[in-house]
C-alpha atoms as a PDB file:
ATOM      1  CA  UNK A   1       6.868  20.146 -24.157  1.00  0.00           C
ATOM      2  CA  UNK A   2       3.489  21.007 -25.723  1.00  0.00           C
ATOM      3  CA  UNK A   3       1.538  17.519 -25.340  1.00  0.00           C
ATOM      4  CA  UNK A   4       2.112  14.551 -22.631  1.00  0.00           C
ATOM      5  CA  UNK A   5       2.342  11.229 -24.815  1.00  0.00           C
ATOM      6  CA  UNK A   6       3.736   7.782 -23.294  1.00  0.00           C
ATOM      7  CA  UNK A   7       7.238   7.038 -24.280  1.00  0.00           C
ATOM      8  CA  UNK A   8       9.420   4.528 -24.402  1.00  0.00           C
ATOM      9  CA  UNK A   9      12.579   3.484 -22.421  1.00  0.00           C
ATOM     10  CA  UNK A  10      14.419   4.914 -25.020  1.00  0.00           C
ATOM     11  CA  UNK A  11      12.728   7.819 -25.784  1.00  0.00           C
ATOM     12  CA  UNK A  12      12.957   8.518 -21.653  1.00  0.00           C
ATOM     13  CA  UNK A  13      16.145   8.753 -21.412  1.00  0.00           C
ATOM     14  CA  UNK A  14      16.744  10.597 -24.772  1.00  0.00           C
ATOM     15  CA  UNK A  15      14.962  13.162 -23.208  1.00  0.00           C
ATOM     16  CA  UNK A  16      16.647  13.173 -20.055  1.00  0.00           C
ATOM     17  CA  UNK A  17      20.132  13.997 -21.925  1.00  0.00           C
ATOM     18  CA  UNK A  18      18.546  16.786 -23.363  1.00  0.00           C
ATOM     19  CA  UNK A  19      17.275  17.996 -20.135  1.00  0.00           C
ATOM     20  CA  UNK A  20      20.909  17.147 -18.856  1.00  0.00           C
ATOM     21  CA  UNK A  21      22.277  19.184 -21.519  1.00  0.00           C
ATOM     22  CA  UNK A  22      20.533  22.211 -20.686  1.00  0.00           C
ATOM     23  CA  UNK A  23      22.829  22.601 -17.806  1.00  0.00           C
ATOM     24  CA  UNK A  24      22.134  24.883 -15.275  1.00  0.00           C
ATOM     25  CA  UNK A  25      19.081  27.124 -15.164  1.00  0.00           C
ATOM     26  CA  UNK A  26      18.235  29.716 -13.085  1.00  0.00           C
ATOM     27  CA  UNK A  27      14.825  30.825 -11.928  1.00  0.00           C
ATOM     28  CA  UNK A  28      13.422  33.736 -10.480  1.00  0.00           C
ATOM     29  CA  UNK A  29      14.791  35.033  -7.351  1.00  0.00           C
ATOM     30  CA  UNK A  30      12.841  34.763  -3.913  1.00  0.00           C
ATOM     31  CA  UNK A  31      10.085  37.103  -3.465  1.00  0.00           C
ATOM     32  CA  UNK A  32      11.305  37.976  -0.089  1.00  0.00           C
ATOM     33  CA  UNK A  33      15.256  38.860   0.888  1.00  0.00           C
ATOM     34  CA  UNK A  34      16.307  36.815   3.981  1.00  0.00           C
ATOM     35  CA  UNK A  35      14.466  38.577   7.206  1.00  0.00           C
ATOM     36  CA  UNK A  36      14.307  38.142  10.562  1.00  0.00           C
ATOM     37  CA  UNK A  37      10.295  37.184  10.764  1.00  0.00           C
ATOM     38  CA  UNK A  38      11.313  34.390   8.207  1.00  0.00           C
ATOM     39  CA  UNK A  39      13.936  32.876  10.360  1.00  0.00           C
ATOM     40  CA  UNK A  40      12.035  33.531  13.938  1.00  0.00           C
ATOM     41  CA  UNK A  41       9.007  31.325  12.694  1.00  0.00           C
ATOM     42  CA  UNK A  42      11.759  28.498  11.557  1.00  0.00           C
ATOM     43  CA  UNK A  43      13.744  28.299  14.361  1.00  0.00           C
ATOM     44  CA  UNK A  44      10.171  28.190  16.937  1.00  0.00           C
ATOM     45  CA  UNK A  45       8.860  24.892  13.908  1.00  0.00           C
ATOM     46  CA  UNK A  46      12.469  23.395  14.050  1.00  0.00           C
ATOM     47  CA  UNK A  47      12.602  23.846  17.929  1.00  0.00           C
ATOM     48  CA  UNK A  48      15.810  25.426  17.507  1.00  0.00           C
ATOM     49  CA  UNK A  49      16.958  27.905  20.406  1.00  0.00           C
ATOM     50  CA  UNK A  50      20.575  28.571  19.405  1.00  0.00           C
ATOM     51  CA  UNK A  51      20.151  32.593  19.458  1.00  0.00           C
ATOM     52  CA  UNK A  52      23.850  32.810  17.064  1.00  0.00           C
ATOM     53  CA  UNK A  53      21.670  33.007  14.047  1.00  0.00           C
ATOM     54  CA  UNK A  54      19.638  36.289  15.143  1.00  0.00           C
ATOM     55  CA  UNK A  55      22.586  37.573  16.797  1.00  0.00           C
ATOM     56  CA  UNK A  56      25.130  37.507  14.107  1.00  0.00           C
ATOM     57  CA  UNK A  57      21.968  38.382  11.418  1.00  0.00           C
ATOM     58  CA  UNK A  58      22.139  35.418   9.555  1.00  0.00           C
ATOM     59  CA  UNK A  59      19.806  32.478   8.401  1.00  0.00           C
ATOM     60  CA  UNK A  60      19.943  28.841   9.381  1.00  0.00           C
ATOM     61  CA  UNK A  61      21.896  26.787   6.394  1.00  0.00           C
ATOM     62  CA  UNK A  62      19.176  24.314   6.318  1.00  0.00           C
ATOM     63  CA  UNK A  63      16.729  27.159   5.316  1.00  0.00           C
ATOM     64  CA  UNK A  64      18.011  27.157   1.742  1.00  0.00           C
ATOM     65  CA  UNK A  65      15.244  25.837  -0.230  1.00  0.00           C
ATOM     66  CA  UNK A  66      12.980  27.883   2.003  1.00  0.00           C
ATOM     67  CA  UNK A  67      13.427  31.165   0.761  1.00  0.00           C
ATOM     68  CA  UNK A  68      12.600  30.453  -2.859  1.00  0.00           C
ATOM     69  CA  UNK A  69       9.788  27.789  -2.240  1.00  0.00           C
ATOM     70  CA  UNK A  70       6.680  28.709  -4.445  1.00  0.00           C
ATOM     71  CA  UNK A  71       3.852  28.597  -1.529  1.00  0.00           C
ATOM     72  CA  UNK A  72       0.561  29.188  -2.559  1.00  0.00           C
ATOM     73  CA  UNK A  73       1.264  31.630  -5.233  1.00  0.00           C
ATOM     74  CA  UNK A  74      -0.359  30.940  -8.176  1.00  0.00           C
ATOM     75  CA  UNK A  75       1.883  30.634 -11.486  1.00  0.00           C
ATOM     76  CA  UNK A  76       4.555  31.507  -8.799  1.00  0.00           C
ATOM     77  CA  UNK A  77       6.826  28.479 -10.082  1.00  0.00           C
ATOM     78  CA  UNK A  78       9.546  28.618 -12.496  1.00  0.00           C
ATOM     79  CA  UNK A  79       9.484  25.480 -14.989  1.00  0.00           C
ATOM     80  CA  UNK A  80      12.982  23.126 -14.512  1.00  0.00           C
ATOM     81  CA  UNK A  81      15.155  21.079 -16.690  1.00  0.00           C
ATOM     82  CA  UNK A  82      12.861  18.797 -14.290  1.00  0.00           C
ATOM     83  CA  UNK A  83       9.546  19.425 -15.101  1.00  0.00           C
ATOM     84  CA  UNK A  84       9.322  18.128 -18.334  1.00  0.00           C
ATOM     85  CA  UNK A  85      11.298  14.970 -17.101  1.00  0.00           C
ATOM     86  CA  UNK A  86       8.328  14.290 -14.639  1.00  0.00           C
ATOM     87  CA  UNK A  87       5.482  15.073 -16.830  1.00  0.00           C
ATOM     88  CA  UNK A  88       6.953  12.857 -19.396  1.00  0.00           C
ATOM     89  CA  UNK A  89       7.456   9.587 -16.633  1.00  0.00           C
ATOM     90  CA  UNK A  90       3.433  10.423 -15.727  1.00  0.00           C
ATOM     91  CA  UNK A  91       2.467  10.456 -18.632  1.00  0.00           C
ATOM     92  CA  UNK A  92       4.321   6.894 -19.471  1.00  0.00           C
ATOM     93  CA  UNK A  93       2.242   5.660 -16.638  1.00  0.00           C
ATOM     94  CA  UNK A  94       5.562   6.465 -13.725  1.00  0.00           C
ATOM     95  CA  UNK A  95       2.849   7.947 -11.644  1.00  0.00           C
ATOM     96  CA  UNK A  96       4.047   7.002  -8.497  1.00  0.00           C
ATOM     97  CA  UNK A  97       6.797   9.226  -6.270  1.00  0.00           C
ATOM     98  CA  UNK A  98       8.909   8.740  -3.243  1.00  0.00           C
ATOM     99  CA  UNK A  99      12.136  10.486  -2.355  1.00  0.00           C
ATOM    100  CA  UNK A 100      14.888   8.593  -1.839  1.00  0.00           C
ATOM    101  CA  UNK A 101      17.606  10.900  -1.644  1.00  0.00           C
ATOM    102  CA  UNK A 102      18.296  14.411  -0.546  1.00  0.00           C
ATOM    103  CA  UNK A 103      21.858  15.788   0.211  1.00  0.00           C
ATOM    104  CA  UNK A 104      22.666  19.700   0.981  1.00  0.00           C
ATOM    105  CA  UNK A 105      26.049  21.521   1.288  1.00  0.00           C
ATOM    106  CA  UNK A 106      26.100  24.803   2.518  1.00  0.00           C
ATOM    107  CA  UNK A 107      28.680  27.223   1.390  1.00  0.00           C
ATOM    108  CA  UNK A 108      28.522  30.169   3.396  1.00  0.00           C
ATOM    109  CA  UNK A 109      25.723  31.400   5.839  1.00  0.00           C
ATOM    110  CA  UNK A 110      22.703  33.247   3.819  1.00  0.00           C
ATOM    111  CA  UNK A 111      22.683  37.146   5.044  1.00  0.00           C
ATOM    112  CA  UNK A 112      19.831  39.612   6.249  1.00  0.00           C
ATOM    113  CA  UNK A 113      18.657  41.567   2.993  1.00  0.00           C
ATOM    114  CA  UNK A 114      20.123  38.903   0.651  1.00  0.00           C
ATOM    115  CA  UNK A 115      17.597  38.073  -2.260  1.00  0.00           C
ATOM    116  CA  UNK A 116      18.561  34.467  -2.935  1.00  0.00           C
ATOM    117  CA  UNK A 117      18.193  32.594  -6.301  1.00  0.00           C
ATOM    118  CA  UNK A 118      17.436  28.996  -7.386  1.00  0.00           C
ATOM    119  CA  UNK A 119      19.339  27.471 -10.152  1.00  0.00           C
ATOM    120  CA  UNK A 120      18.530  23.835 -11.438  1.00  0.00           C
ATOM    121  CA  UNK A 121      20.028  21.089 -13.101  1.00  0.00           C
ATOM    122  CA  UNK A 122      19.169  18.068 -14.282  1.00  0.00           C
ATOM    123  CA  UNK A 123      21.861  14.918 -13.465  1.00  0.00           C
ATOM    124  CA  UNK A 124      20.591  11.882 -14.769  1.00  0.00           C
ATOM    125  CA  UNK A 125      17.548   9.487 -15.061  1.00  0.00           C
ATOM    126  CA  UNK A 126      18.251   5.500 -14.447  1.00  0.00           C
ATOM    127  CA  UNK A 127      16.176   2.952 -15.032  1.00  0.00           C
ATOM    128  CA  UNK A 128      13.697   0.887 -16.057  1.00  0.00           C
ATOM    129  CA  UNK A 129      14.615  -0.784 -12.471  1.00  0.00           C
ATOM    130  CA  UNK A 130      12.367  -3.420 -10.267  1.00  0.00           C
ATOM    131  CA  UNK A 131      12.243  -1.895  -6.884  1.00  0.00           C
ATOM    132  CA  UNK A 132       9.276  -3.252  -3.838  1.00  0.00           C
ATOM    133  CA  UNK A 133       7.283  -0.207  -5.188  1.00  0.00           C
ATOM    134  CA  UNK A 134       7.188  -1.402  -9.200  1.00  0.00           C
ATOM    135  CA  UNK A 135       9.379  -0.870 -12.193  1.00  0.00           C
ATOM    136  CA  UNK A 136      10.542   2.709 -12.131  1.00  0.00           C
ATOM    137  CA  UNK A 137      13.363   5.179 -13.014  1.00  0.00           C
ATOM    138  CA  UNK A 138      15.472   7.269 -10.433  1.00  0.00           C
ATOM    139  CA  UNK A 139      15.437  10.909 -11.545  1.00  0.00           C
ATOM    140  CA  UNK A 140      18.251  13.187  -9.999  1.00  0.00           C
ATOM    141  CA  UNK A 141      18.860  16.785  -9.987  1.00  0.00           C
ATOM    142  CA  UNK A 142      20.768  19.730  -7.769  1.00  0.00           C
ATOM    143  CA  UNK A 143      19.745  23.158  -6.881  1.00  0.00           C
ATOM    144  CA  UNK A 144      22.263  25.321  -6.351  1.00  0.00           C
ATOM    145  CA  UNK A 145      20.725  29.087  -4.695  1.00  0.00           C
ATOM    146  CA  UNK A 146      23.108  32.294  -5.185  1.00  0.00           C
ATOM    147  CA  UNK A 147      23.113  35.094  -3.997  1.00  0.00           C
ATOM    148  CA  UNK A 148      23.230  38.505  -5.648  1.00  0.00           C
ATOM    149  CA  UNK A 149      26.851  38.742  -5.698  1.00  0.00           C
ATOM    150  CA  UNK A 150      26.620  35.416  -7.545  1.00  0.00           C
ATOM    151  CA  UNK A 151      28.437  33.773  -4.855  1.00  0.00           C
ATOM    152  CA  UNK A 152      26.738  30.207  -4.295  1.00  0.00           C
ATOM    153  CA  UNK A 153      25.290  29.720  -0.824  1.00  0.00           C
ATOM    154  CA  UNK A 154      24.380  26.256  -0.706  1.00  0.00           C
ATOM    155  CA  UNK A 155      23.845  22.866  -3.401  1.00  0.00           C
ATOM    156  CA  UNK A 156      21.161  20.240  -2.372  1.00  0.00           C
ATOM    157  CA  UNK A 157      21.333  16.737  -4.373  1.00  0.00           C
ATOM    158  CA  UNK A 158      17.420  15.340  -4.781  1.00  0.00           C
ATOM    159  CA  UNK A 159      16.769  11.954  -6.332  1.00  0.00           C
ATOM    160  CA  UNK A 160      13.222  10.668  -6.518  1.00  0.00           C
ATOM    161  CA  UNK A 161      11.781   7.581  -7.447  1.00  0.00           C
ATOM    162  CA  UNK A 162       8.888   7.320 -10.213  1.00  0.00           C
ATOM    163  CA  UNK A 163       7.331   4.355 -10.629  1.00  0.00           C
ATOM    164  CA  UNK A 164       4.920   2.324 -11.938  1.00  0.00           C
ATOM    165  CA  UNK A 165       2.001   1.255  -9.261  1.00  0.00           C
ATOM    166  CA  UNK A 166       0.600  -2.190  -9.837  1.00  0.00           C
ATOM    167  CA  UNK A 167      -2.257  -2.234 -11.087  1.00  0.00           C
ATOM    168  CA  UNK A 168      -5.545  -3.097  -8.880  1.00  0.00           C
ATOM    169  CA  UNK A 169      -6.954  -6.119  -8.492  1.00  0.00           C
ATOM    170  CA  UNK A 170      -9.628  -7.063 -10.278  1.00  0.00           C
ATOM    171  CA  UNK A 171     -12.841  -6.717  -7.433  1.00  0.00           C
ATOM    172  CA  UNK A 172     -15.614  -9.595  -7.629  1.00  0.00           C
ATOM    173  CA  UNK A 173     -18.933  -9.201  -7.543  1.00  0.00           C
ATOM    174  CA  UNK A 174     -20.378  -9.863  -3.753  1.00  0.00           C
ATOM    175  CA  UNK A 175     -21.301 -13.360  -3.129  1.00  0.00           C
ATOM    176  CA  UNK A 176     -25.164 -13.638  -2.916  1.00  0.00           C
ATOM    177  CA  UNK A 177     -25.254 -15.855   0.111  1.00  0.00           C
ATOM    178  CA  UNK A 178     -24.034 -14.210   2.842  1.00  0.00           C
ATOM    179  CA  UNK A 179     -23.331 -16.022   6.206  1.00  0.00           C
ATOM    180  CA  UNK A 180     -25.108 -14.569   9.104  1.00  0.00           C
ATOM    181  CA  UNK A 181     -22.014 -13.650  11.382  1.00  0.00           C
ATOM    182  CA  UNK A 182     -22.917 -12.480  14.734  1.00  0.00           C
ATOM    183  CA  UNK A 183     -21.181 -12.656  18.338  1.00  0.00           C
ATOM    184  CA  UNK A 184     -21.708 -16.316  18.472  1.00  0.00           C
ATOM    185  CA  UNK A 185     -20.192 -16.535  15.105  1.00  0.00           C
ATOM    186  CA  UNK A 186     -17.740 -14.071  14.555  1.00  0.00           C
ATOM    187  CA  UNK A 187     -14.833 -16.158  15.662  1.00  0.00           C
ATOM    188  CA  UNK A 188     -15.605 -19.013  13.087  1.00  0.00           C
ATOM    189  CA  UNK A 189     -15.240 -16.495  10.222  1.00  0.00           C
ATOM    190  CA  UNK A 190     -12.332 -14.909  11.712  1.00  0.00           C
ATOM    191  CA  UNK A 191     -10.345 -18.615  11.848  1.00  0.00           C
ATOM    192  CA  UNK A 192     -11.952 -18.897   7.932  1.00  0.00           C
ATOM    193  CA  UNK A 193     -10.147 -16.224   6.766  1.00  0.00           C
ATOM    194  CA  UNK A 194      -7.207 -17.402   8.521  1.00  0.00           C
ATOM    195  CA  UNK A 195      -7.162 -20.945   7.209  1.00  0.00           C
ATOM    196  CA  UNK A 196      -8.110 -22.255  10.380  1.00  0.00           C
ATOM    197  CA  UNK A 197     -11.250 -24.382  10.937  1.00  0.00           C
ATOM    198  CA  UNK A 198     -12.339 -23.227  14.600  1.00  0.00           C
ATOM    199  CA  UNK A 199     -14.920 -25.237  16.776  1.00  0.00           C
ATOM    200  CA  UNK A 200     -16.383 -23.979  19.742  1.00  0.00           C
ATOM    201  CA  UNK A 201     -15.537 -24.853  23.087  1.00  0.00           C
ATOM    202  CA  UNK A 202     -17.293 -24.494  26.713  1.00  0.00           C
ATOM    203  CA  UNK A 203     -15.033 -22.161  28.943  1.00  0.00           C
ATOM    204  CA  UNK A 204     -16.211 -24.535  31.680  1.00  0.00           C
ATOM    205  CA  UNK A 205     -17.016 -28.037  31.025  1.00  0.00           C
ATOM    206  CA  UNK A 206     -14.634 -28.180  27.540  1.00  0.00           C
ATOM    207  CA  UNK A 207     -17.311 -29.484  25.671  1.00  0.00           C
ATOM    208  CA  UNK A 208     -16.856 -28.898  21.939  1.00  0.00           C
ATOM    209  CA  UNK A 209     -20.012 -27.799  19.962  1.00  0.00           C
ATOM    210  CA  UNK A 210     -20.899 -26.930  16.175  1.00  0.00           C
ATOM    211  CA  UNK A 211     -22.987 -24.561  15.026  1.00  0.00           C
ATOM    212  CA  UNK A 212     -21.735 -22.165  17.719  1.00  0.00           C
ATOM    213  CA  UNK A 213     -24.335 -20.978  20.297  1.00  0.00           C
ATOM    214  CA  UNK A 214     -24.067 -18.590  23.210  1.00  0.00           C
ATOM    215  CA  UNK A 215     -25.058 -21.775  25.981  1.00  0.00           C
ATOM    216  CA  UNK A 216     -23.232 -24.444  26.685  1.00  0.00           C
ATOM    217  CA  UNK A 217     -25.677 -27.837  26.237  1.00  0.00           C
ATOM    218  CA  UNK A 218     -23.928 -29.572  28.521  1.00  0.00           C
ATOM    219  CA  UNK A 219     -23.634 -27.540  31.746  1.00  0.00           C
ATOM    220  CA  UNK A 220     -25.399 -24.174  30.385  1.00  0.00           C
ATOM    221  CA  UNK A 221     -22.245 -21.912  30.809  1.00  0.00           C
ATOM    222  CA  UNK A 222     -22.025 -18.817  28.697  1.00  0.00           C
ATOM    223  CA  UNK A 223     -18.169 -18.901  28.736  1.00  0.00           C
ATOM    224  CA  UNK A 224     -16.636 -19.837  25.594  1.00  0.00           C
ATOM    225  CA  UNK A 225     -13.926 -20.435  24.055  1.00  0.00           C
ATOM    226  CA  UNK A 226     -12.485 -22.501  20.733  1.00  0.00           C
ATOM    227  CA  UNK A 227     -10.048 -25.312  19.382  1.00  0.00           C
ATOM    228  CA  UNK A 228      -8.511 -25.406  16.364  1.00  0.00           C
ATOM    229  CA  UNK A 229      -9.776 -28.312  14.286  1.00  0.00           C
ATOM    230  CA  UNK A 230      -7.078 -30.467  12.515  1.00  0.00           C
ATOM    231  CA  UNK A 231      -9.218 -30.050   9.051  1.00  0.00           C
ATOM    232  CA  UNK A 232      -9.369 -33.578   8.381  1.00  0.00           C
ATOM    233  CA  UNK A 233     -12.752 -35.530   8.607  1.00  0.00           C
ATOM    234  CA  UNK A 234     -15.058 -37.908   6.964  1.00  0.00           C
ATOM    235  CA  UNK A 235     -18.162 -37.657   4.896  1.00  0.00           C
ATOM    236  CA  UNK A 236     -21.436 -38.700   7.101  1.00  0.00           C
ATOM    237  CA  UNK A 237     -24.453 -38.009   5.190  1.00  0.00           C
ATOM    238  CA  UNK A 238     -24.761 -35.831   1.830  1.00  0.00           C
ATOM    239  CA  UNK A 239     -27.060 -34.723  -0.837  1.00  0.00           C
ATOM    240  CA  UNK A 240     -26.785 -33.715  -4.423  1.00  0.00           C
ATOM    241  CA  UNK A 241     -28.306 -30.144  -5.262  1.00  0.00           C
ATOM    242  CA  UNK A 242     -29.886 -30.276  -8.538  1.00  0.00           C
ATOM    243  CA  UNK A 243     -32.589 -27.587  -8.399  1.00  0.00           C
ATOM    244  CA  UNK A 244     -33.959 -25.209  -7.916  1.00  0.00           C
ATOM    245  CA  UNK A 245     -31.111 -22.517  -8.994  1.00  0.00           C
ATOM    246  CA  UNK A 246     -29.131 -21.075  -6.055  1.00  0.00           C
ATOM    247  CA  UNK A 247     -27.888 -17.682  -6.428  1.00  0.00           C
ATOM    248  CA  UNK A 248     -23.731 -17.751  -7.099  1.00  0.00           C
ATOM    249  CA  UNK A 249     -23.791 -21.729  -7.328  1.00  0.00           C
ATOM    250  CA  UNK A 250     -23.399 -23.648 -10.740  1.00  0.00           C
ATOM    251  CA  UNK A 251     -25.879 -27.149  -9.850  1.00  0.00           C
ATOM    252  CA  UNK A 252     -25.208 -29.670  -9.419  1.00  0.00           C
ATOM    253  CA  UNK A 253     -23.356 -29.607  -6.095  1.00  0.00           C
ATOM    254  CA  UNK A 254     -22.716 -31.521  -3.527  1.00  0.00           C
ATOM    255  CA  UNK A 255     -23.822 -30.799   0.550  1.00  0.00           C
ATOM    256  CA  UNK A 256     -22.370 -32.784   2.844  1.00  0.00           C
ATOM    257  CA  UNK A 257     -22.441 -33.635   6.735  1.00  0.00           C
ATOM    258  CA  UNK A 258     -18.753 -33.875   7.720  1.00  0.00           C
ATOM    259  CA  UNK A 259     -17.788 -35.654  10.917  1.00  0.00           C
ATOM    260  CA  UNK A 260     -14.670 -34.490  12.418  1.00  0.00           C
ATOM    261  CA  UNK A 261     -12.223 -36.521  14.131  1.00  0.00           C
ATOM    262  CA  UNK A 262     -12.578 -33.621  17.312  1.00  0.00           C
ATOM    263  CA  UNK A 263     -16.034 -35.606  17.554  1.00  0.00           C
ATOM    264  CA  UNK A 264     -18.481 -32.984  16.119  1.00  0.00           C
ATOM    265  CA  UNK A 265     -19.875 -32.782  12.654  1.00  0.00           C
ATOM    266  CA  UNK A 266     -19.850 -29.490  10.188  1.00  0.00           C
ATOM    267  CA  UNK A 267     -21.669 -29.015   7.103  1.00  0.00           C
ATOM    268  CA  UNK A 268     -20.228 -28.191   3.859  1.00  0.00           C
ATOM    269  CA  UNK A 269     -19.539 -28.436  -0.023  1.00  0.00           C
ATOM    270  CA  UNK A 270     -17.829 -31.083  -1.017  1.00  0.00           C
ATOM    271  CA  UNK A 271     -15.789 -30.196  -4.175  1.00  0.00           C
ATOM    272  CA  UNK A 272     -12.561 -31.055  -6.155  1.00  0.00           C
ATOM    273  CA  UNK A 273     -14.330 -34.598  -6.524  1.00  0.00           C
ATOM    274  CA  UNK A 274     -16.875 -36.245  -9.558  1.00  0.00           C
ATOM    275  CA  UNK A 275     -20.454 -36.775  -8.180  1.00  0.00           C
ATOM    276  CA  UNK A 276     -20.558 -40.428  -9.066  1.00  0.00           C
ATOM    277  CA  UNK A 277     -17.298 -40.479  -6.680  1.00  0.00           C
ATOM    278  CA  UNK A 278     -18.642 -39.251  -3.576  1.00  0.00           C
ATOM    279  CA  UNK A 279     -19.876 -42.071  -0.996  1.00  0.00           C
ATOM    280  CA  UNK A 280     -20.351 -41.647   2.422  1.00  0.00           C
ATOM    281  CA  UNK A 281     -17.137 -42.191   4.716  1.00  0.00           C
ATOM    282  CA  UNK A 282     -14.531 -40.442   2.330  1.00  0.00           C
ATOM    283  CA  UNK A 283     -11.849 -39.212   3.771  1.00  0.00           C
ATOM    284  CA  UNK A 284     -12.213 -35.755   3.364  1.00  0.00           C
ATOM    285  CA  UNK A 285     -10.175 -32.604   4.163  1.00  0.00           C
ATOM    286  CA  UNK A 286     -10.925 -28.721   4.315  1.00  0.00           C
ATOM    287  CA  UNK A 287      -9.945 -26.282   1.778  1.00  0.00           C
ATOM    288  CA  UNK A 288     -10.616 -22.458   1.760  1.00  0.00           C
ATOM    289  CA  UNK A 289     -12.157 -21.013  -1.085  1.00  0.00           C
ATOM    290  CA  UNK A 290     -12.293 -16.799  -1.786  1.00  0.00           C
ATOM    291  CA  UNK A 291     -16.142 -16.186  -2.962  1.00  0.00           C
ATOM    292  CA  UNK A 292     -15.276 -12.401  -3.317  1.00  0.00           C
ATOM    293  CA  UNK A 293     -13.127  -9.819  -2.283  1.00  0.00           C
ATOM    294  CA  UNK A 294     -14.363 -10.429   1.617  1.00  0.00           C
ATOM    295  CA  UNK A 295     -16.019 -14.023   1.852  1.00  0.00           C
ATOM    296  CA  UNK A 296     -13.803 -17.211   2.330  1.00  0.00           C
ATOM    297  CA  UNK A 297     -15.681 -20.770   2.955  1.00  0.00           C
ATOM    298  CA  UNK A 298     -14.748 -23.805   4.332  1.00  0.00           C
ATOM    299  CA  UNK A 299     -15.101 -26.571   2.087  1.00  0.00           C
ATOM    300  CA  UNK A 300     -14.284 -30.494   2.009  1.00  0.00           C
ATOM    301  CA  UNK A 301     -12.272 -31.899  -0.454  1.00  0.00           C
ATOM    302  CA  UNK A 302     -10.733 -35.756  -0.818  1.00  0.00           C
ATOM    303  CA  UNK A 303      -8.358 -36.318   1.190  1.00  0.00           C
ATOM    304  CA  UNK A 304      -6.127 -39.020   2.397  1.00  0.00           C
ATOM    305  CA  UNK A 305      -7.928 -41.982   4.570  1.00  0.00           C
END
């Protein structure tokens, strides 16, 4: 296939019958015959001991594919029925690749001084399907690997999935107003991005305290702890923002003092509401809102009384 072009379902699997239809093809036979370093070095990798394979001069089944792997040889691979099948799913945007199956059956056991040879052919593609990964097609193909007599030694079954990766998210640009998050602080951010609206408590005394601070104004401990706010509360004091311009914001907006039911106030937006609607002693209720890909802040809209 001279040029990579997206195709469509049908087109895909018009081109995998004519891989399909290819049948078998063989490639070129492994650059080294079956030897004893070979099988040594797998057997100390795999951990295997069994001495039977030296012994009776004979390779491991599951060394198969081994023997005619390319390695680092350059232009050392043969090109498949396959090959064509996966540059066409790349180039249709199926960039993505897990295996999903592999199944070998071994024949006979592969000799000293046998040159083995691989031997390829294309099953089947299926697909478009919707799989946790994206929409993709399952690609299948066997290997068969002979030896020079012609006599097969073993058949391996590989099925792959290609598929589509979602596409990434869109990133926002960084919110200009950055909170200052610190030891004292970290915690509060933490519960943010959690949906939970955390308030500082004294490890000592209990005393519950907002802004967060490293002493306790009560009984001056440094232990701390938090509670987890209900996220209800009530507007006690606000302004409107009208000017001047504040980097990320759209004016006019609304500040506000909220008291909390957990009997200490927090400041915030108030949003989701018209201006000429907010009055001190609304009901309010917390609501998280993404500023970019990092920032979440707490903010106060209506809520029930």
């Amino acid at each position: 296939m001279s040029e990579a072009k997206p195709m469509t379902d049908e087109e895909l699997h018009d081109l995998a019958d004519k891989q399909a239809a290819l049948g078998e093809v063989r490639g070129t036979p492994a650059p080294d015959p079956v030897n004893i370093p070979m099988i040594r070095h797998w057997l100390a990798a795999m951990g295997d001991e069994n001495p039977a394979y030296l012994d009776k001069g004979v390779a491991p089944p599951a060394m198969a594919q081994v023997w005619t792997m390319q390695g680092l040889r350059a232009g050392a691979k043969d090109r498949s029925p396959v090959d064509d099948m996966m540059t066409a799913l790349n180039a249709s945007g199926y960039t993505g690749v897990v295996a999903t199956n592999c199944e070998q059956t071994y024949h006979r056991y592969a000799r000293l001084g046998e040159r083995l040879t691989p031997a390829t052919r294309f099953a089947g593609l299926a697909g478009p399907k919707k799989t946790a990964l994206g929409v993709g097609y399952f690609a299948t193909w066997n290997v068969t690997w002979y030896a020079e007599d012609d006599e097969p030694v073993a058949d391996m079954l590989f099925r792959v999935l290609k598929f589509r990766p979602p596409a990434p998210k869109a990133s926002k640009e960084p919110y200009p107003l950055q909170p200052a998050i610190n030891q004292d602080t970290a915690f509060f951010w933490e519960g943010v991005k959690k949906g939970e609206l955390r308030i500082q408590s004294c490890a000592d005394c209990g005393l519950l305290r907002h802004p967060p601070g490293p002493l306790c104004p009560h009984c001056r401990s440094a232990g701390r702890s938090y509670t987890v706010a209900s996220g209800a509360g009530a507007l006690y004091s606000y302004v409107v923002h009208h000017h001047p311009p504040v980097p990320g914001r759209e004016v006019p907006f609304v500040v506000g003092v909220v008291e909390l039911p957990e009997g200490v106030r927090i400041v915030g937006n108030v949003v989701d509401c018209p201006l000429e609607e907010v009055r001190i002693g609304m009901p309010l209720r917390v609501t998280y809102r993404p500023m970019d890909d990092e920032l979440v802040l707490p903010m106060w809209t209506p809520g029930e009384p």
